[in-house]
Protein backbone atom coordinates (compact mmCIF):
# COMPACT_ATOMS: atom_id res chain seq x y z
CA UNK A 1 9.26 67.05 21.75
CA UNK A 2 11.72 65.32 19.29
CA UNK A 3 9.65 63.20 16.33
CA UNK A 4 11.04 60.40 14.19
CA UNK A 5 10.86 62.99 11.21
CA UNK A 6 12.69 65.56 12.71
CA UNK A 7 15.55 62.64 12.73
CA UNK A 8 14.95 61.64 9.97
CA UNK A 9 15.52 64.97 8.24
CA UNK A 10 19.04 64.89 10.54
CA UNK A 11 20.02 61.84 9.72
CA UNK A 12 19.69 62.58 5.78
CA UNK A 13 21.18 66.13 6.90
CA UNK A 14 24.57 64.48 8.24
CA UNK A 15 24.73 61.91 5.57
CA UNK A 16 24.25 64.51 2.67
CA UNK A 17 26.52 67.50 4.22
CA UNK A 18 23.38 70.20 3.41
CA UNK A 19 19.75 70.63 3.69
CA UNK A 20 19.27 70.95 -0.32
CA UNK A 21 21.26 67.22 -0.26
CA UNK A 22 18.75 65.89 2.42
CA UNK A 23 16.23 67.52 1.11
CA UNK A 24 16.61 65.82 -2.13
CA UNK A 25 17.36 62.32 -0.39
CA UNK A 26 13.74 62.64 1.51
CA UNK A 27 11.98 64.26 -1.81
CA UNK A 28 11.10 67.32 0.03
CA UNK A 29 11.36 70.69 -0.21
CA UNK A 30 14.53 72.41 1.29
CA UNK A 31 12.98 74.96 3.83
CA UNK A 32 10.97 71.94 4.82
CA UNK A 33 13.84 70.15 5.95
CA UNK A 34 15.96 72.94 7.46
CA UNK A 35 12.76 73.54 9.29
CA UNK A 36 12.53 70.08 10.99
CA UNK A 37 16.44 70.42 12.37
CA UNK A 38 15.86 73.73 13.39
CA UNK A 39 13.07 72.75 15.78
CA UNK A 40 15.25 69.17 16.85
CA UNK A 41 17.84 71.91 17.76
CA UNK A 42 15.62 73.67 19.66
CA UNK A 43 13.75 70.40 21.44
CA UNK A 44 17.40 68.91 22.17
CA UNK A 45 18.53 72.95 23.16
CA UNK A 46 21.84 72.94 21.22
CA UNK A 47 22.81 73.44 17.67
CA UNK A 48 23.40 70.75 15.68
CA UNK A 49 25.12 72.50 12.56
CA UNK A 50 27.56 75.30 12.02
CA UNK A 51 26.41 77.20 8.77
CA UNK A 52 28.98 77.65 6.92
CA UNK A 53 28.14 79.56 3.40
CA UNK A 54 26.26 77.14 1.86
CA UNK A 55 27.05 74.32 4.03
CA UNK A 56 27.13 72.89 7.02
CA UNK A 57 29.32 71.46 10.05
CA UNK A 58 28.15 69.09 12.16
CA UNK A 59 28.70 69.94 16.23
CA UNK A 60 29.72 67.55 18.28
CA UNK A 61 25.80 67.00 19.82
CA UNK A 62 25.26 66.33 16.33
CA UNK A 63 27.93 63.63 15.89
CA UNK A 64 26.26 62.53 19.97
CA UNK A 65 22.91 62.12 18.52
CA UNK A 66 23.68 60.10 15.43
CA UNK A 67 23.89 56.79 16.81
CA UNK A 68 20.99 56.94 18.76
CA UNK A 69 19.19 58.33 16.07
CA UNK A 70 19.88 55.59 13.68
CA UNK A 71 18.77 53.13 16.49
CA UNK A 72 15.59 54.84 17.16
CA UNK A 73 14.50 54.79 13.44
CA UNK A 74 15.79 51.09 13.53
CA UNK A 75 13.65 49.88 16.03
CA UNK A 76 10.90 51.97 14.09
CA UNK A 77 11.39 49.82 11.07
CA UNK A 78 11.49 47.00 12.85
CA UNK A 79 8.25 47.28 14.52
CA UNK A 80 6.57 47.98 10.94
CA UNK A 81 8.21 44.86 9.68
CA UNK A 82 6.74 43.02 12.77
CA UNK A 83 3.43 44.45 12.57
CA UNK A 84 3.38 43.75 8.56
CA UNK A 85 4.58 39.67 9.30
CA UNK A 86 1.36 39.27 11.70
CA UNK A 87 -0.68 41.00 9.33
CA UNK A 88 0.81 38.61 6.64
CA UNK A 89 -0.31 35.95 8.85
CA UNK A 90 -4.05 37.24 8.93
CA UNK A 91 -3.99 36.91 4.28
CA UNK A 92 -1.76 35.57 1.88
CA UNK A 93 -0.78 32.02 1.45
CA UNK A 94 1.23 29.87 4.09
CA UNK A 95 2.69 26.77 2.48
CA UNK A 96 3.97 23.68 4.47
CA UNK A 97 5.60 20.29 3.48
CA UNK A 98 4.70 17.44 5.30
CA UNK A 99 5.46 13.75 4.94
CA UNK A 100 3.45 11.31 3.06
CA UNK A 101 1.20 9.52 6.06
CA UNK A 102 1.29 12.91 7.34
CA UNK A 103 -2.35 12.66 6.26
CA UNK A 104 -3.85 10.11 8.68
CA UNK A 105 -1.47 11.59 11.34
CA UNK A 106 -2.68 15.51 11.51
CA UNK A 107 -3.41 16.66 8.01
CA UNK A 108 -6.83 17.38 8.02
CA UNK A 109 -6.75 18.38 12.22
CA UNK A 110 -3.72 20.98 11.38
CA UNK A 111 -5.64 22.51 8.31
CA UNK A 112 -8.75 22.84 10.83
CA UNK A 113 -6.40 24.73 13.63
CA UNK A 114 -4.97 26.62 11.15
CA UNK A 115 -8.12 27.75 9.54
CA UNK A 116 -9.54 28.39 12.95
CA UNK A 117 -6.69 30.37 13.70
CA UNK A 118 -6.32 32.79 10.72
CA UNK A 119 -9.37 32.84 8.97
CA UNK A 120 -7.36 35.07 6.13
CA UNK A 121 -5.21 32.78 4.71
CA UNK A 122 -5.15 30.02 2.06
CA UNK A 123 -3.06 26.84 3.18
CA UNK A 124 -1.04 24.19 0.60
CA UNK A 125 -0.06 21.24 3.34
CA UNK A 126 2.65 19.68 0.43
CA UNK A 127 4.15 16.67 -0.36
CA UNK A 128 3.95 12.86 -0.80
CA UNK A 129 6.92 11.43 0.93
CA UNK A 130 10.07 12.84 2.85
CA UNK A 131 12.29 13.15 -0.10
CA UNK A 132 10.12 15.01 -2.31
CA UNK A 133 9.89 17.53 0.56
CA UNK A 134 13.54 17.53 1.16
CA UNK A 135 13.90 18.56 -2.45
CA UNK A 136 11.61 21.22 -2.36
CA UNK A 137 12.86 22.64 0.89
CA UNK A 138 16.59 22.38 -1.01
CA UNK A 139 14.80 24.37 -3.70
CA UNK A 140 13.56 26.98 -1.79
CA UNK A 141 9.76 26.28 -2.40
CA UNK A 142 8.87 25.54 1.16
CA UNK A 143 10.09 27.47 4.56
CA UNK A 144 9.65 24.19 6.81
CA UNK A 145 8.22 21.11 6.97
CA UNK A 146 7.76 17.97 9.27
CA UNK A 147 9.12 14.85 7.48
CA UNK A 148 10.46 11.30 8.31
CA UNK A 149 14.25 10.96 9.87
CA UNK A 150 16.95 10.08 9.17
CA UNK A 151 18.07 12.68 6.37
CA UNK A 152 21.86 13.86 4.86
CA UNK A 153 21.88 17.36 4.77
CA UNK A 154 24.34 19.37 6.72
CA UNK A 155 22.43 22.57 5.58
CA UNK A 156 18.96 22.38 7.33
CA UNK A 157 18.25 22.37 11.23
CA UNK A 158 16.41 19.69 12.74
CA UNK A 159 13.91 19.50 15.39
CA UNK A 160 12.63 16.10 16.72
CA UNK A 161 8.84 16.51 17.52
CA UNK A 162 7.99 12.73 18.01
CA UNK A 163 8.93 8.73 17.61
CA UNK A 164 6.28 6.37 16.46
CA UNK A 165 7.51 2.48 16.55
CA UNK A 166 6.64 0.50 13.66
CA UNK A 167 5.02 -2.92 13.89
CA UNK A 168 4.42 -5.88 12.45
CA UNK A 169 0.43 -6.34 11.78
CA UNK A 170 -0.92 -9.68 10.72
CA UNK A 171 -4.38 -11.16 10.21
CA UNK A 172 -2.59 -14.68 12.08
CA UNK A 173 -2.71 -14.66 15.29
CA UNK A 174 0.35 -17.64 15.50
CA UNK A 175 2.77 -14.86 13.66
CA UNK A 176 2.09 -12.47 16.81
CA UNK A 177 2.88 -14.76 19.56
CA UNK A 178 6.44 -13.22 20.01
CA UNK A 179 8.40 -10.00 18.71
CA UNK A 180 9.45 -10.48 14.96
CA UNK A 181 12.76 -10.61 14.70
CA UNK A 182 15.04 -9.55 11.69
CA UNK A 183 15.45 -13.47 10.22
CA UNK A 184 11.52 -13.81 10.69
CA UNK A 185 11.11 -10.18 8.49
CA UNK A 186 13.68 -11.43 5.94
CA UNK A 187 10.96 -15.11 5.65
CA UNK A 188 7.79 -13.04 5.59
CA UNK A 189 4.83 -12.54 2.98
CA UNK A 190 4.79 -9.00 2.98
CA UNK A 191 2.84 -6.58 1.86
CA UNK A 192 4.33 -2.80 1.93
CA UNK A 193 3.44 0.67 1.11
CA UNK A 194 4.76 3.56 -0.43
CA UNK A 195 5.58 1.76 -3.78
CA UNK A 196 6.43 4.45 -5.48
CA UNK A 197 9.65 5.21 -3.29
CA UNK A 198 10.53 2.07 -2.53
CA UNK A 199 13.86 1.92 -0.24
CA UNK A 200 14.41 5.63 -0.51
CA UNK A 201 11.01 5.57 1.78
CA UNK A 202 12.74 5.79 5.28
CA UNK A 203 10.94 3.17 7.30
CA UNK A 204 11.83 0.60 4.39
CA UNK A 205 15.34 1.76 4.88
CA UNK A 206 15.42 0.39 8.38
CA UNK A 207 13.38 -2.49 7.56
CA UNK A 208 16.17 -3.41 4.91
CA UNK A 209 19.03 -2.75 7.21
CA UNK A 210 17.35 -4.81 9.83
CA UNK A 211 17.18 -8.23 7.37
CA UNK A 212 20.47 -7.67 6.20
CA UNK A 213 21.93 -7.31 9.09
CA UNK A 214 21.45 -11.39 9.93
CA UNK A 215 22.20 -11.77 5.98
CA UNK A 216 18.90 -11.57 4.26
CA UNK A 217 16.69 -9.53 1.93
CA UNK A 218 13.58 -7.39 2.40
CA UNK A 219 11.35 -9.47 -0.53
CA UNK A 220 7.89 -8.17 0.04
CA UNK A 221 5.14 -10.41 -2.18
CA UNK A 222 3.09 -7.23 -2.86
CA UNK A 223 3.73 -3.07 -3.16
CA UNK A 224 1.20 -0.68 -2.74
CA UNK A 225 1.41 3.40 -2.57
CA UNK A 226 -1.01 3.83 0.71
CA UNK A 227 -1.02 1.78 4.26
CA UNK A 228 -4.70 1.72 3.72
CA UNK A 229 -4.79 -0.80 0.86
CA UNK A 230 -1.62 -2.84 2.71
CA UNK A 231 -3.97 -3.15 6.03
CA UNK A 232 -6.67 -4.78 3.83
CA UNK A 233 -4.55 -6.86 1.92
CA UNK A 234 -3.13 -8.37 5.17
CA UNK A 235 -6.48 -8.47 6.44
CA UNK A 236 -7.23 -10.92 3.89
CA UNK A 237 -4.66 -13.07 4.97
CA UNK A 238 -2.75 -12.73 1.77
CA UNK A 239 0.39 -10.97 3.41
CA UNK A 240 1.62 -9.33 6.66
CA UNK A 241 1.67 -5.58 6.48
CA UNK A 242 4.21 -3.04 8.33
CA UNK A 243 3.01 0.09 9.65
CA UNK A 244 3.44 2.39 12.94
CA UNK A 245 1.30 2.28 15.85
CA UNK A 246 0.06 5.96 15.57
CA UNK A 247 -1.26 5.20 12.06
CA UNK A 248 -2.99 2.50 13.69
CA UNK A 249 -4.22 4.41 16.95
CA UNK A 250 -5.09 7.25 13.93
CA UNK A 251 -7.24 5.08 11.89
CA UNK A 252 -8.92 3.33 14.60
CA UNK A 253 -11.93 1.47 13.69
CA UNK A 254 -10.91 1.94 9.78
CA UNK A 255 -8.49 -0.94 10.77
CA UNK A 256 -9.83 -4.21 10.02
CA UNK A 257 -11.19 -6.31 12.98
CA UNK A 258 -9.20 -9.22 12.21
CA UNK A 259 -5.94 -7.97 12.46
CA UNK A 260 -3.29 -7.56 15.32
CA UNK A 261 0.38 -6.52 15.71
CA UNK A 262 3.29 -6.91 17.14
CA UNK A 263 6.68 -5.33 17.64
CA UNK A 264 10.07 -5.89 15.80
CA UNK A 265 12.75 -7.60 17.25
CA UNK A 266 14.79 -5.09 17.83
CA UNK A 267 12.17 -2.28 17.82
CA UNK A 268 11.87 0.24 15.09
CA UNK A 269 11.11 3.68 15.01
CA UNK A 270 9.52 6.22 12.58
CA UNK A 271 11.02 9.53 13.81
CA UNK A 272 9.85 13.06 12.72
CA UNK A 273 11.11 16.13 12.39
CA UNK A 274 10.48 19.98 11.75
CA UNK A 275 13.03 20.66 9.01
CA UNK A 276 13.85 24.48 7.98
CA UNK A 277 17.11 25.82 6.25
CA UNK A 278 20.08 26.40 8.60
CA UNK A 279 20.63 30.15 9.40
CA UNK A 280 17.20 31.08 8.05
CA UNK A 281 14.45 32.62 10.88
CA UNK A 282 10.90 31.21 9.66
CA UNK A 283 8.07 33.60 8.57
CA UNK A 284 5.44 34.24 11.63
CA UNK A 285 2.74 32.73 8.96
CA UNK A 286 5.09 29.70 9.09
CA UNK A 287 6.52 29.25 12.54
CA UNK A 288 2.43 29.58 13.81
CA UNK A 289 1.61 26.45 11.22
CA UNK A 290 4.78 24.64 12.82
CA UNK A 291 3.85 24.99 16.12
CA UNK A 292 0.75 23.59 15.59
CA UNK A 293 1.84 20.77 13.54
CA UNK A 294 4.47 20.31 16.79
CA UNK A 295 1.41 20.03 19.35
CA UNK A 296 -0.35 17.60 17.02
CA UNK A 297 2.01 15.08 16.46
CA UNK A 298 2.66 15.37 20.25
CA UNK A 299 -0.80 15.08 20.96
CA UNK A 300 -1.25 11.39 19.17
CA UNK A 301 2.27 10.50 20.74
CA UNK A 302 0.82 11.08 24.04
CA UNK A 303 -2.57 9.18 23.56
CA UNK A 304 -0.07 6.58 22.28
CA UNK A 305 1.88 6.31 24.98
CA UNK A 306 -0.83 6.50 27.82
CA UNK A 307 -3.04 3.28 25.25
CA UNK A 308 -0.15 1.20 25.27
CA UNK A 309 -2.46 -1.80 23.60
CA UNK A 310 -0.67 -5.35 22.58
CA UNK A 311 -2.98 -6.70 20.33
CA UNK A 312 -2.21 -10.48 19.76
């Protein structure tokens, strides 16, 4: 029977040109090694060396066996490193990016699945908005992450998981009568979110394109970092907010009463993505997190899809 250390000891054997050579290579003792090749010679039933003095010539079963040899230890390794990435899975710390809303769309359901799903580890779901994550994923702090489209960067692959139209919400029921269209946006009393990133935030980049594509300016009467305090600023008739209709399916009956929506004029979409380097193969610890962050956001686009509501 031929073991992985008897070709091993081979291996070292041809590389080193003796058995003292391969013997110092492995960090074993010399008789040791010439021991191992003697009984691969004798499992394989053909010499593998010509002694020579005090070295050694390989045959030509030896010079037969060496590329095989090298891929049999190769696949060896390889099934370690496997078996060691699933066991990383099990501890350790897996670290995701996700966008800023990412929170009312899956945060806390994807820390429960992946809690439920390895026990082990300790999770960090990261970031505020898309282009804090972009910068960290540039950086090399984060593997992948699922943030807001567009984004310019040649270097990472993208993978659309889901589109979420944004809509107009209002606590007056004559401003929902009819889609809003880009000269209504540019007149209204809005209220908008994510002050902190202002039009680097990639819904307010479309907003802005929209209004200046028929010549006006995105003017909004208020700013606020989270939808949450947007929704109850509109609901007290005070301004008209802008959000996306999974955030609103999301938050359910944490949406004021009073308030309605409407689409845009022409519609707008938040897109998302799964975001990794270019070239790079994620971690198993990472690539499980993604595709559960993948059948979230699918999840809520599906409920969205089959709820379909027009409130007016």
């Amino acid at each position: 029977m031929v073991t992985l250390h008897q070709l091993r000891c081979y291996l070292a054997t041809v590389e080193g040109g003796s058995f003292t050579a391969a013997a110092e290579q492995l960090g074993l003792a010399q008789p040791s090694v010439s021991e191992q090749v003697r009984l691969l010679e004798q499992a394989l039933g053909t010499p593998l060396f010509l002694r020579v003095g005090r070295g050694l010539i390989t045959t030509d079963a030896a010079a037969a066996l060496r590329a095989p040899a090298e891929r049999a230890l190769g696949a060896v390794d390889e099934a370690v490193r496997a078996v060691a990435s699933v066991r990383d899975v099990e501890s350790g710390t897996i670290r995701f990016g996700v966008f800023g809303t990412a929170r009312l769309y899956l945060t806390s359901g994807l820390a429960a699945d992946v809690l439920a799903r390895h026990p082990g580890v300790r999770l960090e779901l990261v970031g505020q908005n898309s282009q804090d994550v972009l910068d960290e994923l540039r950086r090399g702090r984060l593997e992948a992450a699922m943030i807001a489209l567009p984004i310019a960067d040649d270097g990472l692959q993208i993978t659309p998981v889901m589109r979420d139209e944004v809509v107009y919400v209002s606590a007056d029921p004559d401003r929902l009568k009819t889609p809003i269209s880009a000269s209504a946006l540019a007149q209204a009393p809005l209220v908008l979110s994510e002050a902190s990133w202002g039009n680097a935030d990639s819904t307010r980049r479309q907003l802005v394109r929209m209004v200046q594509s028929v010549g006006g300016a995105l003017n909004p009467r208020a700013e606020v970092e989270d939808i949450e305090s947007a929704l109850d600023i509109a609901a007290l008739g005070l301004a008209d907010a802008i959000t996306a209709r999974g955030l609103l399916h999301r938050m359910g009956d944490r949406v004021p009463g009073n308030l309605g929506w409407v689409s845009l004029r022409p519609r707008v979409y938040d897109e998302f993505a799964i975001v990794h380097r270019r070239g790079s193969e994620l971690s198993p610890a990472v690539r499980s997190v993604t595709e559960l962050a993948i059948s979230r956001m699918r999840a809520i686009d599906r409920a969205v899809r089959q709820r379909r509501v027009t409130h007016t």
